[in-house]
N, C-alpha and C. Protein backbone atom coordinates (compact mmCIF):
# COMPACT_ATOMS: atom_id res chain seq x y z
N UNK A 1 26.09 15.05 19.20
CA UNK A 1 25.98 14.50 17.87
C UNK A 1 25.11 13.25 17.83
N UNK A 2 25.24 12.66 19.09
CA UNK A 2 24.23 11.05 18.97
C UNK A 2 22.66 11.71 18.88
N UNK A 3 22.04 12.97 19.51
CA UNK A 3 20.83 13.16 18.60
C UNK A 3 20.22 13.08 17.23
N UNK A 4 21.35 14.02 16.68
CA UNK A 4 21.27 13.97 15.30
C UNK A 4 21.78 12.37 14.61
N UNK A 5 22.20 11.46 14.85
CA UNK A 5 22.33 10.78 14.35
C UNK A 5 21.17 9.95 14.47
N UNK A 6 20.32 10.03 15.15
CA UNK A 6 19.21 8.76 15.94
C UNK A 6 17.66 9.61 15.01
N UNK A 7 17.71 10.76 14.86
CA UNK A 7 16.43 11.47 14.18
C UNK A 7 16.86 11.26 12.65
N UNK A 8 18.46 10.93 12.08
CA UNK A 8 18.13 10.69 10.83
C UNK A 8 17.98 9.28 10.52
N UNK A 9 18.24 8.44 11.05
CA UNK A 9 17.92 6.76 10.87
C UNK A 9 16.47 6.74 11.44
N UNK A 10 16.11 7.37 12.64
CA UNK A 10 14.56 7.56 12.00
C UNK A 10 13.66 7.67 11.08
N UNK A 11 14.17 8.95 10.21
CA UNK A 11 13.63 9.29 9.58
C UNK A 11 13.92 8.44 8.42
N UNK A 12 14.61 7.60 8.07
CA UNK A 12 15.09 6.83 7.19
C UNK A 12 13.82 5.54 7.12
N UNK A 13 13.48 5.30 8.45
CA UNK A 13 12.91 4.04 8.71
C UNK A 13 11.30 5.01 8.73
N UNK A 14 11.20 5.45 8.78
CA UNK A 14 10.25 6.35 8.30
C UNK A 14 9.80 6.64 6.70
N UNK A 15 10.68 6.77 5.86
CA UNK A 15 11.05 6.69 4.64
C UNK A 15 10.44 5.23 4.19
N UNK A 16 11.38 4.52 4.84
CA UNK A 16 11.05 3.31 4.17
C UNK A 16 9.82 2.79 4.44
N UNK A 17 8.86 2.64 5.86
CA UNK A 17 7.91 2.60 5.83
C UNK A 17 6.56 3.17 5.20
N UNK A 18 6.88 4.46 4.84
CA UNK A 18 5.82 5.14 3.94
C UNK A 18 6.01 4.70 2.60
N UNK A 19 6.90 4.38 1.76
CA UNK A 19 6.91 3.67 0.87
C UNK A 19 6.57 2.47 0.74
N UNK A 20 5.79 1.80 1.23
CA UNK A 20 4.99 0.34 1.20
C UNK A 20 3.44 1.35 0.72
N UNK A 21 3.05 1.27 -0.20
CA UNK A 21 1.72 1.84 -0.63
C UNK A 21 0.55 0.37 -0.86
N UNK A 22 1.38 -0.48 -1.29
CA UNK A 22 0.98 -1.73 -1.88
C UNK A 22 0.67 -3.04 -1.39
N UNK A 23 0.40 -4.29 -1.38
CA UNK A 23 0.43 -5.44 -0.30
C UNK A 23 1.67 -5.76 -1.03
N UNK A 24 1.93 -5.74 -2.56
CA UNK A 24 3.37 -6.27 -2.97
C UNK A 24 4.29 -5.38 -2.55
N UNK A 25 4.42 -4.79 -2.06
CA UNK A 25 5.59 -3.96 -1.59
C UNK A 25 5.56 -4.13 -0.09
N UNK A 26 4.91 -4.75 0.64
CA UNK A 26 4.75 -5.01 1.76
C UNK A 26 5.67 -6.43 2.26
N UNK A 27 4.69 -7.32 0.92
CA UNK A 27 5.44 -8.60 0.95
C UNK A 27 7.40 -8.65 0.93
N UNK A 28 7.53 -7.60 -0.46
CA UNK A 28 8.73 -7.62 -0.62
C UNK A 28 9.72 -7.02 0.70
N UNK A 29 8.93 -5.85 1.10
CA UNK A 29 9.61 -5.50 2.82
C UNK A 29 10.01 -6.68 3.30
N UNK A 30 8.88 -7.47 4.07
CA UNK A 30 8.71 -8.34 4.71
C UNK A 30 10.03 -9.12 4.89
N UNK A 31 10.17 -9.88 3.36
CA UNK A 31 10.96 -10.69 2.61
C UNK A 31 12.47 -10.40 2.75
N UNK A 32 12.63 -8.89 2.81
CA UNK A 32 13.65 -8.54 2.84
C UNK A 32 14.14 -8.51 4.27
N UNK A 33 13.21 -8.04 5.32
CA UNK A 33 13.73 -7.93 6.72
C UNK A 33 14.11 -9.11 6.94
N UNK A 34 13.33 -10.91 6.88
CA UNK A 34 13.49 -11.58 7.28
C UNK A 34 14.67 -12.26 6.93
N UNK A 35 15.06 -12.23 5.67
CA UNK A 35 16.03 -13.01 5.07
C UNK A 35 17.18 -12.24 5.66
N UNK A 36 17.28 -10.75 5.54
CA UNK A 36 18.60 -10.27 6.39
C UNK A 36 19.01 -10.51 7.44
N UNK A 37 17.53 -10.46 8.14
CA UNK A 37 17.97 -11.10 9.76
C UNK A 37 18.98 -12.23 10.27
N UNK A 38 18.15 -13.21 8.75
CA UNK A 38 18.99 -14.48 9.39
C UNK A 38 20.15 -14.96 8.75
N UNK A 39 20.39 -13.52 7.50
CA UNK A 39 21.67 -13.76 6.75
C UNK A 39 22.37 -13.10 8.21
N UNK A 40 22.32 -12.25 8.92
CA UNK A 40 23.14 -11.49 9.91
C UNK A 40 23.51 -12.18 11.14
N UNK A 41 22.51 -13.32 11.70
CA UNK A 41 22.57 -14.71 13.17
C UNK A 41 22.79 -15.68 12.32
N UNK A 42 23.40 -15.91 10.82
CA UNK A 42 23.91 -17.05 10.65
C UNK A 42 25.51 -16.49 10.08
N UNK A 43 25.78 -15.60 9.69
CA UNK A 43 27.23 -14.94 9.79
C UNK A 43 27.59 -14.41 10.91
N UNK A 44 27.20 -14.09 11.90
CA UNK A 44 27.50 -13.57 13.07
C UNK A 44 27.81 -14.40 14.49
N UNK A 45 26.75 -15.05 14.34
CA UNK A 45 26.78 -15.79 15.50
C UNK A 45 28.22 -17.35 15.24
N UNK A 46 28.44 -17.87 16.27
CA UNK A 46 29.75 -18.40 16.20
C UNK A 46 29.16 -20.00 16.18
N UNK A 47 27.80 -20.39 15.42
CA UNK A 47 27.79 -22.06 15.25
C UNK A 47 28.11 -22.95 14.26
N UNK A 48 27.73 -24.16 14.86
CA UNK A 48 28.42 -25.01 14.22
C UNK A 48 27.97 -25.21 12.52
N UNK A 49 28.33 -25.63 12.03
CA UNK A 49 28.48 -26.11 10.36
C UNK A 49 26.87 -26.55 10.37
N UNK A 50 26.60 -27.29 10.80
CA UNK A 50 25.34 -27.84 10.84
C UNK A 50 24.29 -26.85 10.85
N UNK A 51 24.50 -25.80 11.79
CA UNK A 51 22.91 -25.37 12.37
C UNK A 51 23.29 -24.05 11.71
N UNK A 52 24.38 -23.84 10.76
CA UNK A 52 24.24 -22.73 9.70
C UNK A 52 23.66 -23.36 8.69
N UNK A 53 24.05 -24.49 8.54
CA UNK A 53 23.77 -24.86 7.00
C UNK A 53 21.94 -25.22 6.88
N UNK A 54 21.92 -25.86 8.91
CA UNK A 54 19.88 -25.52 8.63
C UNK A 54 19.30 -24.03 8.60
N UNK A 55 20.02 -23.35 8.71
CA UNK A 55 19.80 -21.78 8.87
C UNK A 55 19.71 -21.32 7.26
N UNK A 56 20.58 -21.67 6.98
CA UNK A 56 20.39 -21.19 5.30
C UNK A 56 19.07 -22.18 4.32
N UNK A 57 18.94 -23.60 5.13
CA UNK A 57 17.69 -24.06 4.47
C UNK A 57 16.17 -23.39 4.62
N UNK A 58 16.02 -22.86 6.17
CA UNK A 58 15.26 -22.00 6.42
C UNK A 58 14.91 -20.91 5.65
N UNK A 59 16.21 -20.18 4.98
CA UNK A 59 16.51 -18.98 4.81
C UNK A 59 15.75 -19.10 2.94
N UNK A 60 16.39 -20.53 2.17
CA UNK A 60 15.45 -20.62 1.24
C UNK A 60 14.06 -21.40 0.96
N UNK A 61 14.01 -21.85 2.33
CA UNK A 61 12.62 -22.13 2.34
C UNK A 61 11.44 -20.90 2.51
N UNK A 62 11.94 -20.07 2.97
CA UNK A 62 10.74 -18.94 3.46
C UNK A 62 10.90 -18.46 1.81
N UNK A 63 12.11 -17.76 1.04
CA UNK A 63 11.97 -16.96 0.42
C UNK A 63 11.01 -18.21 -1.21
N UNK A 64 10.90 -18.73 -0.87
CA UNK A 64 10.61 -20.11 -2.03
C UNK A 64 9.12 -19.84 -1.17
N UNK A 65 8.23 -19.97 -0.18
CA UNK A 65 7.39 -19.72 0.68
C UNK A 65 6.57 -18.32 0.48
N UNK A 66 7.14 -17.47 0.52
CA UNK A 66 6.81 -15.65 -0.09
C UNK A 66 6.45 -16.02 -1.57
N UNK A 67 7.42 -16.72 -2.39
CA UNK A 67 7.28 -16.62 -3.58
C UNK A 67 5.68 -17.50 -4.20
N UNK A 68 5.54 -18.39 -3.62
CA UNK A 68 4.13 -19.06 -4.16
C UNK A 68 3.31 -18.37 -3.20
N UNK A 69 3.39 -17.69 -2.21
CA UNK A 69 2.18 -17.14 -1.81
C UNK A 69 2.10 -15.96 -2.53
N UNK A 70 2.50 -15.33 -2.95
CA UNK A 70 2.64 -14.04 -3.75
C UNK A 70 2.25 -14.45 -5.28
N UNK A 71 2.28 -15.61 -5.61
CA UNK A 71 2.05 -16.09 -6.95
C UNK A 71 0.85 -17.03 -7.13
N UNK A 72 0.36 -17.19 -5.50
CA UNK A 72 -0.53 -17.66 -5.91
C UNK A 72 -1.85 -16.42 -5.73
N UNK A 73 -1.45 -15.33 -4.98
CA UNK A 73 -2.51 -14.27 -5.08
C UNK A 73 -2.57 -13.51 -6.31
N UNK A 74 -1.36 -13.02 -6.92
CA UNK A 74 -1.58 -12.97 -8.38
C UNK A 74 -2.30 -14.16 -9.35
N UNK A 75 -1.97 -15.30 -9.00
CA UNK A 75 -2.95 -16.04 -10.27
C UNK A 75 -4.01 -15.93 -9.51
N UNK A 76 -4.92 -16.08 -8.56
CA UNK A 76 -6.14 -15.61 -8.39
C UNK A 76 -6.66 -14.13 -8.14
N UNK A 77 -6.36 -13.26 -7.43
CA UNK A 77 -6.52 -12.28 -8.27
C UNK A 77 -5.53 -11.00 -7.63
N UNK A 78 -5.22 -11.08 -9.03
CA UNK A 78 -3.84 -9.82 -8.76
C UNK A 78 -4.31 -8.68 -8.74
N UNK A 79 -5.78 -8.39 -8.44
CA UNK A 79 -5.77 -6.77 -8.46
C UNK A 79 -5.77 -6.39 -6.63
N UNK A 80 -5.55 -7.17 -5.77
CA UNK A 80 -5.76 -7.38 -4.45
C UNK A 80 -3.92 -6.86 -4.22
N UNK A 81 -3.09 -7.42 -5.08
CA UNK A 81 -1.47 -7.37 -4.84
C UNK A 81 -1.13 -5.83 -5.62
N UNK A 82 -1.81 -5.10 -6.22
CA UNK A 82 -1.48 -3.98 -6.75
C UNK A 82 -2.39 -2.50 -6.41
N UNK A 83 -3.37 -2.48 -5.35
CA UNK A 83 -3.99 -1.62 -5.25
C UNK A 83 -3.07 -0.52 -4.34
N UNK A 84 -3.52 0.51 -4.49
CA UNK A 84 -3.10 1.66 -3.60
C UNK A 84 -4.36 2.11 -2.51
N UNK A 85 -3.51 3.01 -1.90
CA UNK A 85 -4.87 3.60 -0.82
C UNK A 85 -5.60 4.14 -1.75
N UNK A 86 -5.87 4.62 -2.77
CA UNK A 86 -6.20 5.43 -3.29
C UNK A 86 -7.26 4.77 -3.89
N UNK A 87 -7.38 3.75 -4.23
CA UNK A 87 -8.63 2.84 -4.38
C UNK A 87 -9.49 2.21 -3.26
N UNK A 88 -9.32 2.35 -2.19
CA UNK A 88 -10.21 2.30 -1.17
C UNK A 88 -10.54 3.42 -0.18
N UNK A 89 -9.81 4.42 -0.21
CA UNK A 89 -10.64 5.88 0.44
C UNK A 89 -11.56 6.55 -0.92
N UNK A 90 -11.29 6.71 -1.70
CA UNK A 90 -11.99 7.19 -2.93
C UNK A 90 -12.65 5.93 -3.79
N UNK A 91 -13.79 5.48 -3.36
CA UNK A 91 -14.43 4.66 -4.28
C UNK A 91 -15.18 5.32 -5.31
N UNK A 92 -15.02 4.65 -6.91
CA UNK A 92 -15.79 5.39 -8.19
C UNK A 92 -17.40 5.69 -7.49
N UNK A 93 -17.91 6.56 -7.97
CA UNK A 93 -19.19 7.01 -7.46
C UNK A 93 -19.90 6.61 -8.69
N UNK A 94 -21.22 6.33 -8.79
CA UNK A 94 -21.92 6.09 -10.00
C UNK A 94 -22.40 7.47 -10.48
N UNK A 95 -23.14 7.45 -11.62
CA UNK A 95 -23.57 8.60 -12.98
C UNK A 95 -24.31 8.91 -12.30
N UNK A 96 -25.30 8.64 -11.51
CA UNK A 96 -26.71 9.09 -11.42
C UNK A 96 -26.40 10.06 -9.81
N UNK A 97 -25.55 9.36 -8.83
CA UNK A 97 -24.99 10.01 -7.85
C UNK A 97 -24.17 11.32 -7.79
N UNK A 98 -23.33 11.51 -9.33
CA UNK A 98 -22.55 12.60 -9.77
C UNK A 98 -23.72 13.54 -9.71
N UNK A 99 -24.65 13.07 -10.54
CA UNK A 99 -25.31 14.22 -11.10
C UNK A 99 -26.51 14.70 -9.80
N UNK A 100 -26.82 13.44 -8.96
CA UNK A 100 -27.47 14.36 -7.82
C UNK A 100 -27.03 15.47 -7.10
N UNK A 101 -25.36 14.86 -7.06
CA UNK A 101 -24.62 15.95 -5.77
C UNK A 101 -24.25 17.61 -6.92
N UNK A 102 -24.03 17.56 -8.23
CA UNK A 102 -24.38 18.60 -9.22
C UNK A 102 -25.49 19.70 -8.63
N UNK A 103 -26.47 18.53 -8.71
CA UNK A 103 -27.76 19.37 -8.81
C UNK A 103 -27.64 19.81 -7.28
N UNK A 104 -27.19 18.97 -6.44
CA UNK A 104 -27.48 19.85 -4.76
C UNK A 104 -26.97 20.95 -4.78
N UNK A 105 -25.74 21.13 -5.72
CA UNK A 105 -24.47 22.01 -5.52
C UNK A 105 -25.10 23.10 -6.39
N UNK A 106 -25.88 23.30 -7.13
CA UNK A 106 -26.67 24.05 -8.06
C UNK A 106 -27.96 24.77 -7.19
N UNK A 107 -28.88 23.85 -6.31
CA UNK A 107 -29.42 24.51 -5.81
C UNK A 107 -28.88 24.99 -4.12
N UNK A 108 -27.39 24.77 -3.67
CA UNK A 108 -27.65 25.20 -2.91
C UNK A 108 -26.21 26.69 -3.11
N UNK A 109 -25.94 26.61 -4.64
CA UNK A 109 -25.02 28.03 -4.83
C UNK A 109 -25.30 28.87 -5.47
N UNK A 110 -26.95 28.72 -6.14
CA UNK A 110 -27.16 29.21 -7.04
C UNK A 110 -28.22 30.40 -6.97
N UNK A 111 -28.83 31.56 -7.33
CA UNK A 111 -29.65 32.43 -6.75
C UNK A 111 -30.80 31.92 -6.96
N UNK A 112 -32.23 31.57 -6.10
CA UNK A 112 -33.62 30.73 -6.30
C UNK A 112 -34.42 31.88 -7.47
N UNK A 113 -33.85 33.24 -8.24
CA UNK A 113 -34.32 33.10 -9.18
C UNK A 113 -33.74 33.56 -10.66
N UNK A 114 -32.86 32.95 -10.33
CA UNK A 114 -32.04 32.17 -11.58
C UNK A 114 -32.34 30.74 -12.02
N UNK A 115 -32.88 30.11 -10.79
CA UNK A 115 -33.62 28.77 -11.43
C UNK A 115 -34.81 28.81 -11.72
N UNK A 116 -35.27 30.03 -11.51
CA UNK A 116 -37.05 30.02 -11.91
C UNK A 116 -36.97 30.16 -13.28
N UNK A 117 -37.95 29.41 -13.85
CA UNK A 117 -38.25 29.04 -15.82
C UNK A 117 -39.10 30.52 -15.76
N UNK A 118 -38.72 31.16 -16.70
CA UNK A 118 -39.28 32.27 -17.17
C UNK A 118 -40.07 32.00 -18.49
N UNK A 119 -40.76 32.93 -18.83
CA UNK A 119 -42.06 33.07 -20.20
C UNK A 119 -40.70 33.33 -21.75
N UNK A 120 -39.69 33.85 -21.37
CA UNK A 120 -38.80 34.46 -22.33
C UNK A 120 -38.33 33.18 -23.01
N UNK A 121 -37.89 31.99 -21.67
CA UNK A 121 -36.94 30.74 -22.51
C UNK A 121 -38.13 30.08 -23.33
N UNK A 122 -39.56 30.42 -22.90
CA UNK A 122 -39.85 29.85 -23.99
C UNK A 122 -40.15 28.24 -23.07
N UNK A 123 -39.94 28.42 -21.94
CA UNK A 123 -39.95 26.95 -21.40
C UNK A 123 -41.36 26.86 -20.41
């Protein structure tokens, strides 16, 4: 049974990693691993009053830390915090490029005299 248990928390962490498409969803990962971590070695571990209570200053200093760096890439430019892959493997192609790869695709599917101008069109 410990196989099957170890291929589905895999696949879980698998899950969750493919779902980061974004840098903001990256950040928010991030944000989230770290702060649990140290919510988990400052409830867990057996110290003193003190070096929890700097543990939890840490704990809102980073997330106060994420938050203006994340706010400051949105006020300069937030289209960097919202892109997908899908805007950098597929870049827009220009008009004039559409219509070259058209025309390649025309002369190289098309019969050479079906493109010949005949006396009939008149052309």
């Amino acid at each position: 049974m410990a196989p099957a248990k170890n291929s589905k928390s895999k696949n879980a962490w698998v899950g969750i990693i493919q779902a980061i498409t974004t840098p903001l969803g990256f950040y928010v990962l991030a944000l989230l691993i770290v702060e649990s971590t140290l919510c988990i070695v400052l409830t867990a571990s057996k110290l003193d009053a003190a070096k929890v209570w700097c543990g939890f200053l840490w704990m809102i200093g980073i997330f106060i830390g994420v938050i203006v760096v994340v706010t400051a890439f949105a006020w300069l430019n937030p289209r960097h915090l919202l892109y997908g892959k899908e805007e950098h493997s597929n870049p827009e192609l220009e008009k004039s490029a559409l219509r070259d790869q058209i025309e390649d695709l025309i002369y190289a599917n098309v019969k050479e005299e079906c493109l010949q101008k005949t006396e009939k069109d008149g052309k």
